[in-house]
C-alpha atoms as a PDB file:
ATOM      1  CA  UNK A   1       1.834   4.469  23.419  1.00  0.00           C
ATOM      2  CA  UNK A   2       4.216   6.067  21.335  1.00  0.00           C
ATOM      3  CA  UNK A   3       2.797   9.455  19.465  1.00  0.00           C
ATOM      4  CA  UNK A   4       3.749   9.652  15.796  1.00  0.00           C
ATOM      5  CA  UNK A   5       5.145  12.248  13.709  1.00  0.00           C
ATOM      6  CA  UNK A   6       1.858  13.100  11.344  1.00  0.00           C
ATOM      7  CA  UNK A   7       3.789  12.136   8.005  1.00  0.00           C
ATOM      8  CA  UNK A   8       4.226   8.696   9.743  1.00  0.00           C
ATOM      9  CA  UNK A   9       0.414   8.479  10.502  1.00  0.00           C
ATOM     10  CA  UNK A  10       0.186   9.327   6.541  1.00  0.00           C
ATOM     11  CA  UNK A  11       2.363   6.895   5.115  1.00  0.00           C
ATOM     12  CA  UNK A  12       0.151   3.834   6.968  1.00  0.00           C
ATOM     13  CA  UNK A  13      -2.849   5.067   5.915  1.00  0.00           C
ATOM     14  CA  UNK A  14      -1.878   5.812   2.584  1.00  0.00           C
ATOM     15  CA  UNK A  15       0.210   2.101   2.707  1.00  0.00           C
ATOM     16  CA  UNK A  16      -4.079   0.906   4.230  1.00  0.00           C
ATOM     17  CA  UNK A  17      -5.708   2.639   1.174  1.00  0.00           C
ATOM     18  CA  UNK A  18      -3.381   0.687  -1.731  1.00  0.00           C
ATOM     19  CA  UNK A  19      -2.733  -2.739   0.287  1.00  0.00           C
ATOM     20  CA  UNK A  20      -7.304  -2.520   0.442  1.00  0.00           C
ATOM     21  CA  UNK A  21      -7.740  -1.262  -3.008  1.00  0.00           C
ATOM     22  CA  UNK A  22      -5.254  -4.318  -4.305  1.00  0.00           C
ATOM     23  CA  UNK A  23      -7.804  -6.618  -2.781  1.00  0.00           C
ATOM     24  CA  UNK A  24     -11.228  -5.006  -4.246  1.00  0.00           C
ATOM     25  CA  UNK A  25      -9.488  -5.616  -7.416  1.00  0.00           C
ATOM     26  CA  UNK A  26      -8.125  -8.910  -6.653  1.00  0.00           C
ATOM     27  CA  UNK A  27      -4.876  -8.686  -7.953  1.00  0.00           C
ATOM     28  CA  UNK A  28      -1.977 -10.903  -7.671  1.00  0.00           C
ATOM     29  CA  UNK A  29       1.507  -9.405  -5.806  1.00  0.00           C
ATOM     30  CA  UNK A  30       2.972  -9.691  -9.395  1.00  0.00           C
ATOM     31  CA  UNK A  31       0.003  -7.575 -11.257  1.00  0.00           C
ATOM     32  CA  UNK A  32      -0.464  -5.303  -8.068  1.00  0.00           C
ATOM     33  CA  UNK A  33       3.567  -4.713  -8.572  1.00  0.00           C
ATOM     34  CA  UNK A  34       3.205  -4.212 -12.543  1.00  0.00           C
ATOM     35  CA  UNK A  35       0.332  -1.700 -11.788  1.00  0.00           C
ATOM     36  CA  UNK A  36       2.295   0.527  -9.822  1.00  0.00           C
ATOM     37  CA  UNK A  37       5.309   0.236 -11.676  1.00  0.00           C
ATOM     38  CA  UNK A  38       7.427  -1.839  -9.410  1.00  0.00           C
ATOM     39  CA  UNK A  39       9.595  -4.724  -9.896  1.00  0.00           C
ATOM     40  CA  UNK A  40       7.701  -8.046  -8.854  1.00  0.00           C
ATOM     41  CA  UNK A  41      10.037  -8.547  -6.429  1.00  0.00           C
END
């Protein structure tokens, strides 16, 4: 197994925490996008 630089480790669980808390709140790709500011593409 490959070791990871820690900011790597960070970015996943950080990328964990938002793709989880998008589904407690049940959102659609296109209002999870809106939310955070993104284009819904």
């Amino acid at each position: 197994m490959t070791k990871q630089p820690p900011s790597a480790i960070r970015r996943a669980q950080l990328r964990n925490r938002i793709i989880n808390r998008i589904a407690e709140l049940d959102l659609k790709d296109f209002e999870a996008a809106e939310e955070l500011g993104f284009s819904p593409g």
